[in-house]
PDB file of N, CA and C in Angstrom:
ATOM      1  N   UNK A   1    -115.534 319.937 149.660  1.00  0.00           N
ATOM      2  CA  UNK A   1    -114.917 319.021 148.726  1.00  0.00           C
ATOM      3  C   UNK A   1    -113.918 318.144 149.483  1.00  0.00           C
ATOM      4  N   UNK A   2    -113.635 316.893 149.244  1.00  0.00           N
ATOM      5  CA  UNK A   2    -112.988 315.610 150.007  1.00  0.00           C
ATOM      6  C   UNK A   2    -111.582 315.836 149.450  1.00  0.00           C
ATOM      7  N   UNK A   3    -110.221 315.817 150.116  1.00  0.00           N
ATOM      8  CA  UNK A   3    -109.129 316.064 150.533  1.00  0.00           C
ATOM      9  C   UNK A   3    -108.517 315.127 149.543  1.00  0.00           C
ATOM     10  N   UNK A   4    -107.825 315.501 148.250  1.00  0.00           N
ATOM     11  CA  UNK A   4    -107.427 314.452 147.093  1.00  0.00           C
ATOM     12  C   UNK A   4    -106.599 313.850 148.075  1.00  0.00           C
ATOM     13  N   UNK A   5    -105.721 314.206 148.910  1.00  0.00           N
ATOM     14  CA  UNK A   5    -104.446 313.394 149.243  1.00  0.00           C
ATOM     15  C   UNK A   5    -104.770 312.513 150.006  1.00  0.00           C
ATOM     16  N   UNK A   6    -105.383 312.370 150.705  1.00  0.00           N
ATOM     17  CA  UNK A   6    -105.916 311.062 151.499  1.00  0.00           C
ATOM     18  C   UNK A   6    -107.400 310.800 151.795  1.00  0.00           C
ATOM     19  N   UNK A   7    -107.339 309.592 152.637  1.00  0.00           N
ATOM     20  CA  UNK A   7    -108.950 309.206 153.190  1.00  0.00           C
ATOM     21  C   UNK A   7    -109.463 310.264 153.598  1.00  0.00           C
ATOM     22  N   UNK A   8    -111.016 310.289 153.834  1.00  0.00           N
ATOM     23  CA  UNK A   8    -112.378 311.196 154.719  1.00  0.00           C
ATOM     24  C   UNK A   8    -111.353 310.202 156.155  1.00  0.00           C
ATOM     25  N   UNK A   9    -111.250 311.456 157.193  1.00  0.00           N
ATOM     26  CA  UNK A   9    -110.674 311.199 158.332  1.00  0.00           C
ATOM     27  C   UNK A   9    -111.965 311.269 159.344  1.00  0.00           C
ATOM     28  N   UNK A  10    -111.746 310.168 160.058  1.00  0.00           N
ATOM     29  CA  UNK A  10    -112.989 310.745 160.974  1.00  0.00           C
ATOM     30  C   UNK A  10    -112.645 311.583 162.434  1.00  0.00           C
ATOM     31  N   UNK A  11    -113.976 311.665 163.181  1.00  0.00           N
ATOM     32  CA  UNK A  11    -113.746 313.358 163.731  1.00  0.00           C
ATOM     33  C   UNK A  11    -112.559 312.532 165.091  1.00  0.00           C
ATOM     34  N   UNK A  12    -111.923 313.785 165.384  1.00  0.00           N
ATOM     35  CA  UNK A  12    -110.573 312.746 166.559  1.00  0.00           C
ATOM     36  C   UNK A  12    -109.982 311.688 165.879  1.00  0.00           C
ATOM     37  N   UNK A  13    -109.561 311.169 164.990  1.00  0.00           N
ATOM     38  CA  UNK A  13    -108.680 310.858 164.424  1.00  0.00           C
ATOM     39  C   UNK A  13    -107.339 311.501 163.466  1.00  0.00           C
ATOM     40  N   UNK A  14    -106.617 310.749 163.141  1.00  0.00           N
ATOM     41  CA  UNK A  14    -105.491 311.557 161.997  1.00  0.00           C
ATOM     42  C   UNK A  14    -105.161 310.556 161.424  1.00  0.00           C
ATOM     43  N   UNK A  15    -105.295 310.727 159.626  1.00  0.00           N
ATOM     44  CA  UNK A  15    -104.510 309.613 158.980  1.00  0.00           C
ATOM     45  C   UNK A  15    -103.290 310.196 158.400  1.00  0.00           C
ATOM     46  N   UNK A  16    -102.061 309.591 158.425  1.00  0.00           N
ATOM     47  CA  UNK A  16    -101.502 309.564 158.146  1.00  0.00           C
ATOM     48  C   UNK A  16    -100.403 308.535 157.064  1.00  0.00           C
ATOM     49  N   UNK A  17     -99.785 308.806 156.530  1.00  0.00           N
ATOM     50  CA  UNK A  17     -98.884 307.790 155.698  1.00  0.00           C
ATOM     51  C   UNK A  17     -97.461 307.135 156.446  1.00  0.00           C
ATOM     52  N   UNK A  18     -97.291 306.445 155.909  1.00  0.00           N
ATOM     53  CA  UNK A  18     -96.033 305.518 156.406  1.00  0.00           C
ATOM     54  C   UNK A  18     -95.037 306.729 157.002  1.00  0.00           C
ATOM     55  N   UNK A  19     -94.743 307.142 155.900  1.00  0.00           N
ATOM     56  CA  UNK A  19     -93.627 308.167 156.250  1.00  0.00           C
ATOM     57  C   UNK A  19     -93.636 309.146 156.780  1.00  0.00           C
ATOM     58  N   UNK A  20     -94.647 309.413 157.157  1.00  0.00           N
ATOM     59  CA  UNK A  20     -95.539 310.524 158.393  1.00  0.00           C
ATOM     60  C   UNK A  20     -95.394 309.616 160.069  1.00  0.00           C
ATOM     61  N   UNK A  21     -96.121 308.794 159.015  1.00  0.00           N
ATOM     62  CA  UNK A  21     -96.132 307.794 160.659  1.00  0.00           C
ATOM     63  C   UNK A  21     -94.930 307.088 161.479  1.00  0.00           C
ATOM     64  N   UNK A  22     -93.996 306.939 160.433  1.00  0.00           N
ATOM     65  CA  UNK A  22     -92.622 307.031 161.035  1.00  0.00           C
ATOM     66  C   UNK A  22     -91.423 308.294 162.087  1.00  0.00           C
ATOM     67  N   UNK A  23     -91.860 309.446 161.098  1.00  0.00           N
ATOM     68  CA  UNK A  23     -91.785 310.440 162.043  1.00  0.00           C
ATOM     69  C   UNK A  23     -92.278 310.658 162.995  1.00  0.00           C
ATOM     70  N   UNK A  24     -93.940 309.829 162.946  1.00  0.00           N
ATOM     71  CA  UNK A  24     -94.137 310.694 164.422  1.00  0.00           C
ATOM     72  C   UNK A  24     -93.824 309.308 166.050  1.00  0.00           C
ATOM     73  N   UNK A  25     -93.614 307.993 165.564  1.00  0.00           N
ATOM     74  CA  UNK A  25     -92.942 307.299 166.118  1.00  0.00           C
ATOM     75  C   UNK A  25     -91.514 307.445 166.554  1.00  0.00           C
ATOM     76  N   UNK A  26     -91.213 308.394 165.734  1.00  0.00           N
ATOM     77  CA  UNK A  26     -89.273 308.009 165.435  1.00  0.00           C
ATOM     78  C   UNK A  26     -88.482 306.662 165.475  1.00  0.00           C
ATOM     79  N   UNK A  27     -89.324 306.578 164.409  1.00  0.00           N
ATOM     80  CA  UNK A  27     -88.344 305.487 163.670  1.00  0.00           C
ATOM     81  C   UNK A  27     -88.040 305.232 162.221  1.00  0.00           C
ATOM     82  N   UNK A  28     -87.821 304.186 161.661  1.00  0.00           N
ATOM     83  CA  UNK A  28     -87.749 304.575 159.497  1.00  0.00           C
ATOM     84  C   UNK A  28     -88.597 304.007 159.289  1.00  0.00           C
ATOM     85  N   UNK A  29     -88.808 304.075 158.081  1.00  0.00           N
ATOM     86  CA  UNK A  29     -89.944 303.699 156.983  1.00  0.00           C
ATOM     87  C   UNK A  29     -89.788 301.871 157.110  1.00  0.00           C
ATOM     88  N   UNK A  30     -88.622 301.680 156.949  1.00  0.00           N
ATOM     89  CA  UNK A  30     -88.313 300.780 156.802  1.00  0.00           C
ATOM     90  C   UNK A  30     -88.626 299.171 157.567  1.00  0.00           C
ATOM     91  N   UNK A  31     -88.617 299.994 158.923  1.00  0.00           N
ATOM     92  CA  UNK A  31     -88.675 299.399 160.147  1.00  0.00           C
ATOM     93  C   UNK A  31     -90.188 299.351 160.849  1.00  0.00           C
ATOM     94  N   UNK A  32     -90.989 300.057 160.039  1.00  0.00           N
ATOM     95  CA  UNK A  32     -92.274 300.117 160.351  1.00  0.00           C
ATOM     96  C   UNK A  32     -92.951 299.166 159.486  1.00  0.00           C
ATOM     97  N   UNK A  33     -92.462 299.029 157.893  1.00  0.00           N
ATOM     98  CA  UNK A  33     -92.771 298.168 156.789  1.00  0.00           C
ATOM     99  C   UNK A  33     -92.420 296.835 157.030  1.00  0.00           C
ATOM    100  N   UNK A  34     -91.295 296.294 158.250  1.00  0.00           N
ATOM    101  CA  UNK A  34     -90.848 295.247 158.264  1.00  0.00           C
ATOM    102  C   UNK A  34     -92.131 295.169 159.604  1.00  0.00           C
ATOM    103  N   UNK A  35     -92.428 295.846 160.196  1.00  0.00           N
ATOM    104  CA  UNK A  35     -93.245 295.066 161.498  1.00  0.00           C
ATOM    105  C   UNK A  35     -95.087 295.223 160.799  1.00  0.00           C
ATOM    106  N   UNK A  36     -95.438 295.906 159.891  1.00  0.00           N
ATOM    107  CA  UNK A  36     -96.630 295.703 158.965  1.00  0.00           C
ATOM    108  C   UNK A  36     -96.922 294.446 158.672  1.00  0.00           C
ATOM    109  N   UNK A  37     -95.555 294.038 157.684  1.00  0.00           N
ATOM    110  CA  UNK A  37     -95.602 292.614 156.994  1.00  0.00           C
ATOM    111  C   UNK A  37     -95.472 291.721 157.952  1.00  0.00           C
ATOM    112  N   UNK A  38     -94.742 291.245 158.946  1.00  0.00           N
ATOM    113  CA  UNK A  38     -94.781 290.473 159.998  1.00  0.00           C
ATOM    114  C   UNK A  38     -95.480 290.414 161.369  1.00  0.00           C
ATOM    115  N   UNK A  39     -95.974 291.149 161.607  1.00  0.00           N
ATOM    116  CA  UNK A  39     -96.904 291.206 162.973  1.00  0.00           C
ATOM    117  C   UNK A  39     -98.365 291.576 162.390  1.00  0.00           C
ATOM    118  N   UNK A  40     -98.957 290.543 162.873  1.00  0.00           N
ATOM    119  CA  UNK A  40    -100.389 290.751 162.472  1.00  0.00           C
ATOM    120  C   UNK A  40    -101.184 291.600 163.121  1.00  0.00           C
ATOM    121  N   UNK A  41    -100.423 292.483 164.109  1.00  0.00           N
ATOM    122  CA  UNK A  41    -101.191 292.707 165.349  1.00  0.00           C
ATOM    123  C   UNK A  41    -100.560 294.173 164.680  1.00  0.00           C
ATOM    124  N   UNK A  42    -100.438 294.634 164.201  1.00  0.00           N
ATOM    125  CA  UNK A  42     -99.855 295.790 163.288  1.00  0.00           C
ATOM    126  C   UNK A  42    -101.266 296.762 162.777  1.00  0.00           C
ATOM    127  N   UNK A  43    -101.756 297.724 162.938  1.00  0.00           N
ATOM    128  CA  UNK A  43    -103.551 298.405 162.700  1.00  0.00           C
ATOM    129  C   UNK A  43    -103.345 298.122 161.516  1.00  0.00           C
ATOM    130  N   UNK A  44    -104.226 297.731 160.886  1.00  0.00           N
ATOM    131  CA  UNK A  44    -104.914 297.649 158.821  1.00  0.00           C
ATOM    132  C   UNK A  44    -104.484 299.267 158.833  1.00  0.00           C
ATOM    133  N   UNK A  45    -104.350 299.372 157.506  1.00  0.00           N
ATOM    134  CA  UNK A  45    -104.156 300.638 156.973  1.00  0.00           C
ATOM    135  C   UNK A  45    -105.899 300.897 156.410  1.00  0.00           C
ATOM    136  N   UNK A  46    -106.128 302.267 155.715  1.00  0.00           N
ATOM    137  CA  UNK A  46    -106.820 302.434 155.303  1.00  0.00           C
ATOM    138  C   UNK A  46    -107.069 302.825 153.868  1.00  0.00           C
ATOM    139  N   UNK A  47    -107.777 302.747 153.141  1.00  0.00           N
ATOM    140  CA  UNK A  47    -107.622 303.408 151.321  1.00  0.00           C
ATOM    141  C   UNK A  47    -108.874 303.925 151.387  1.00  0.00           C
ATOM    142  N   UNK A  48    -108.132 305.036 150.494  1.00  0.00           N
ATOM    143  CA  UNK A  48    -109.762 305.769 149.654  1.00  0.00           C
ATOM    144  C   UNK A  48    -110.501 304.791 148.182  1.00  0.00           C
ATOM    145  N   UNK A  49    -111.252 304.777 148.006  1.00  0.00           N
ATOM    146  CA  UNK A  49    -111.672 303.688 147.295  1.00  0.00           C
ATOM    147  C   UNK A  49    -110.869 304.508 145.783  1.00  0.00           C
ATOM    148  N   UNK A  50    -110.822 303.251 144.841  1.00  0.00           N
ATOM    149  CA  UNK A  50    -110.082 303.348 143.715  1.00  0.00           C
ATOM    150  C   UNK A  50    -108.796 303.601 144.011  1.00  0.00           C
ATOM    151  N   UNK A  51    -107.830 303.924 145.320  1.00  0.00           N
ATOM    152  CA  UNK A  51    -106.625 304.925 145.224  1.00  0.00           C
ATOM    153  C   UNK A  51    -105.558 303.075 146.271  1.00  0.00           C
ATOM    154  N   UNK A  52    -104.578 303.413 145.893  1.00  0.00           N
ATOM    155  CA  UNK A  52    -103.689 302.470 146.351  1.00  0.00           C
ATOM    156  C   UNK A  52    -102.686 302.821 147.392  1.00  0.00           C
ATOM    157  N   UNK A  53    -103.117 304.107 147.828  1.00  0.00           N
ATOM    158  CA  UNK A  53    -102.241 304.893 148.505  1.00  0.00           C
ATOM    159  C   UNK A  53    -102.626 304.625 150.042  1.00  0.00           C
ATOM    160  N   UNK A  54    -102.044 304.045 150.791  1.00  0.00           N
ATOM    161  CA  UNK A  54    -102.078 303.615 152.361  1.00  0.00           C
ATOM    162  C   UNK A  54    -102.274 304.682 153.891  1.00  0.00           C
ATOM    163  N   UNK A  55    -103.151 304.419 154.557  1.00  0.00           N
ATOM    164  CA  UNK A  55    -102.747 305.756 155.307  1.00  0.00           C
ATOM    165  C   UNK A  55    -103.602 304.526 156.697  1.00  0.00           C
ATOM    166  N   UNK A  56    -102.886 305.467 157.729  1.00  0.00           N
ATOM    167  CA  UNK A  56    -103.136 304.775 158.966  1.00  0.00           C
ATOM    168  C   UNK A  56    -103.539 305.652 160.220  1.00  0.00           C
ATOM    169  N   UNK A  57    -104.418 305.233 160.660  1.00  0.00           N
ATOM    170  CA  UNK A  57    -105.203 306.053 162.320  1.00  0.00           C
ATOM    171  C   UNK A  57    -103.724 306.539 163.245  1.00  0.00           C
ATOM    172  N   UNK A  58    -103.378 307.220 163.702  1.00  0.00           N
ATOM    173  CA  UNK A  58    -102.246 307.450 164.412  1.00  0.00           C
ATOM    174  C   UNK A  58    -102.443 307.331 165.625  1.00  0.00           C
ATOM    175  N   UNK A  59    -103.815 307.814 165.906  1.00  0.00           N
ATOM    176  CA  UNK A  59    -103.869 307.158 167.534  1.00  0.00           C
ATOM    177  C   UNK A  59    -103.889 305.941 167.661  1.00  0.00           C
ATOM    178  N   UNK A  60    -103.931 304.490 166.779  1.00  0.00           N
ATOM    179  CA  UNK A  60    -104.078 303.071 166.700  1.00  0.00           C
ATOM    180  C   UNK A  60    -102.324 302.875 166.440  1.00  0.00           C
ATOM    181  N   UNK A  61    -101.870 303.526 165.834  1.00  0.00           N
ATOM    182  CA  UNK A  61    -100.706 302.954 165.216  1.00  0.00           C
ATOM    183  C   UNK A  61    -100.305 303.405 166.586  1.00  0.00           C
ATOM    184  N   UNK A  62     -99.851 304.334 167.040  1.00  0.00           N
ATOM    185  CA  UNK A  62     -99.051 304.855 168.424  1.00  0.00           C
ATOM    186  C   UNK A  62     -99.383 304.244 169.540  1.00  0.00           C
ATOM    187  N   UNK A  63    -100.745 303.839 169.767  1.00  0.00           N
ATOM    188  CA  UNK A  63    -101.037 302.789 170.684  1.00  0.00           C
ATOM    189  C   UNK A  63    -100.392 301.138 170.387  1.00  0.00           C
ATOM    190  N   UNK A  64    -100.491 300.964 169.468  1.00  0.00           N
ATOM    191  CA  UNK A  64    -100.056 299.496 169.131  1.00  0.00           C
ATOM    192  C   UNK A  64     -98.502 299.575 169.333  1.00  0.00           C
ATOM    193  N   UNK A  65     -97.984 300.486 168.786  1.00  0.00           N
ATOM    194  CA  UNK A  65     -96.233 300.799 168.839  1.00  0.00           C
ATOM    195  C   UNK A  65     -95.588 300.685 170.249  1.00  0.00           C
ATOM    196  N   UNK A  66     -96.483 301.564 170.827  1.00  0.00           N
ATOM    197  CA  UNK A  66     -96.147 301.882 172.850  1.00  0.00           C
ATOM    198  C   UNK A  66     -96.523 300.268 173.255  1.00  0.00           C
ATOM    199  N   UNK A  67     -96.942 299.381 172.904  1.00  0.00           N
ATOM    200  CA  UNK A  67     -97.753 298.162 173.675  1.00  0.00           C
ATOM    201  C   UNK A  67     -96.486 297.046 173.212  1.00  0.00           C
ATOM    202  N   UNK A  68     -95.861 297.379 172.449  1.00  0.00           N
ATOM    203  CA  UNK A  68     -94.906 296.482 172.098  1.00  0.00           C
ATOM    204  C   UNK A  68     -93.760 296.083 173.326  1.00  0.00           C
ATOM    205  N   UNK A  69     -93.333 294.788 173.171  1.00  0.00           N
ATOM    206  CA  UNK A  69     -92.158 294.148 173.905  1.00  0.00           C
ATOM    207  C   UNK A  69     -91.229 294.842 173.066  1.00  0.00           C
ATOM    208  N   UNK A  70     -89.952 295.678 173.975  1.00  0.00           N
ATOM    209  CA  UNK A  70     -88.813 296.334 173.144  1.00  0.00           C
ATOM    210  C   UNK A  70     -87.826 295.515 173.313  1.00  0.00           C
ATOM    211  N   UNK A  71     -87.020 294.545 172.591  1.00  0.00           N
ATOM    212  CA  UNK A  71     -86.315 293.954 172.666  1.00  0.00           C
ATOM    213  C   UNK A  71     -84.989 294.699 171.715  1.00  0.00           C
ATOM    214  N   UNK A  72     -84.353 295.768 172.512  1.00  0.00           N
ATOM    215  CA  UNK A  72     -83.296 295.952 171.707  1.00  0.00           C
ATOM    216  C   UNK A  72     -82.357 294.856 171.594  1.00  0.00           C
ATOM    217  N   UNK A  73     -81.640 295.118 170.700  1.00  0.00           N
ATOM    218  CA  UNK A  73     -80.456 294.584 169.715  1.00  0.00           C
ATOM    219  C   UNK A  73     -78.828 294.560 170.755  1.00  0.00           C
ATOM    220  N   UNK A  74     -78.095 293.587 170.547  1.00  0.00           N
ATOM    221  CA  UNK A  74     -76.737 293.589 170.972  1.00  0.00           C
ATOM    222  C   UNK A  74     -75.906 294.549 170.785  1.00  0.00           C
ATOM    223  N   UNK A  75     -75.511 295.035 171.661  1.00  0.00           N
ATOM    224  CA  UNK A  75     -74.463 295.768 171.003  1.00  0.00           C
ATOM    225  C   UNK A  75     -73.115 295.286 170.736  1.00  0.00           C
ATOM    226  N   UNK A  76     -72.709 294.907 169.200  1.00  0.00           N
ATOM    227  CA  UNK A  76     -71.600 294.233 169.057  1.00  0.00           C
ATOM    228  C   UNK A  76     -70.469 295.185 169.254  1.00  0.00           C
ATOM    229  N   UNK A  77     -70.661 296.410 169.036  1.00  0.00           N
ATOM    230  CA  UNK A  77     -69.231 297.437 169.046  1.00  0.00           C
ATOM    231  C   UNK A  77     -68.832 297.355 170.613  1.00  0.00           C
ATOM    232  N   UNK A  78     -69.792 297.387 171.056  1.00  0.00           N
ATOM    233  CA  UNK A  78     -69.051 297.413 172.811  1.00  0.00           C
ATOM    234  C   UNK A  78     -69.521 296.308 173.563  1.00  0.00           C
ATOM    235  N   UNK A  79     -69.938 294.964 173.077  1.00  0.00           N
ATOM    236  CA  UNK A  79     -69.471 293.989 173.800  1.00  0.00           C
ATOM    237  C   UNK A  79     -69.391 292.809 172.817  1.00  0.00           C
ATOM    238  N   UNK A  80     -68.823 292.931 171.670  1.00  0.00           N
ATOM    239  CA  UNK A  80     -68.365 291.618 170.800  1.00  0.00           C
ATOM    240  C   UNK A  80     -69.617 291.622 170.854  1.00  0.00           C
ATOM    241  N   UNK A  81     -69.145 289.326 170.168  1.00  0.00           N
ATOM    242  CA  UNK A  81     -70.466 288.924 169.909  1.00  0.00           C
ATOM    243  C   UNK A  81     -70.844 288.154 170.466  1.00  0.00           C
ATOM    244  N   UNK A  82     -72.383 288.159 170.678  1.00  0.00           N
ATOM    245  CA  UNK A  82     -73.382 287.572 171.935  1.00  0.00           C
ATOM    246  C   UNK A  82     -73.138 286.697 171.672  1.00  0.00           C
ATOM    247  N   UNK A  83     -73.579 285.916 172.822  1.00  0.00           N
ATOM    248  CA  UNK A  83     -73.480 284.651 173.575  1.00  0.00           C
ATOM    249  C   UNK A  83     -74.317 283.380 172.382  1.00  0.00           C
ATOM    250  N   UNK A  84     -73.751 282.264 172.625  1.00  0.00           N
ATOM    251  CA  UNK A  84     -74.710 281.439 171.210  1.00  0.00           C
ATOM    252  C   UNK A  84     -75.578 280.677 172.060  1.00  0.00           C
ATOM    253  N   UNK A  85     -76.861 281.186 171.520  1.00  0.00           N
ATOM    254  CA  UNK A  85     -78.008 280.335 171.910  1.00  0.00           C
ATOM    255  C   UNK A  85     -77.656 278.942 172.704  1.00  0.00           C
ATOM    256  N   UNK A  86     -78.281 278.373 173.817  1.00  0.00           N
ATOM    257  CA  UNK A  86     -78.288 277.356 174.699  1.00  0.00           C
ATOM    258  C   UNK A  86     -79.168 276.471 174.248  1.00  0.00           C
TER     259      UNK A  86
END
């Protein structure tokens, strides 16, 4: 019998949900939902037909995540604020 909570997974894969898939990145929900909606280059999620519930390949998502340019953030607490654009 097929697994109510998510997609038929195929064999060597894992689907997982946002908030799964955030944990296993370490990072938030939040921050994964903001690079979904804006980077196109982000894996499609997957659905079980009729169901609205999102789930994603983890070996695609973790590959796409690791391939990223990391452009951390300023740190304003220990060096003020950055320099204004040229």
């Amino acid at each position: 019998m097929p697994d109510k909570d998510g997609p038929e997974e195929t064999e060597g894969s894992r689907l997982v949900n946002l908030s799964q898939l955030a944990d296993e990145l370490g990072v938030t929900r939040q921050w994964l939902h903001t690079l979904r909606t804006k980077d196109p280059a982000f894996p499609p999620s997957r659905r079980k037909p009729g169901s609205t519930r999102e789930f994603w390949d983890l070996d695609e998502a973790r590959a796409y995540y690791d391939s990223r340019d990391k452009r951390p953030g300023w740190r304003t607490d220990i060096k003020g604020a950055p320099p204004a654009a040229e």
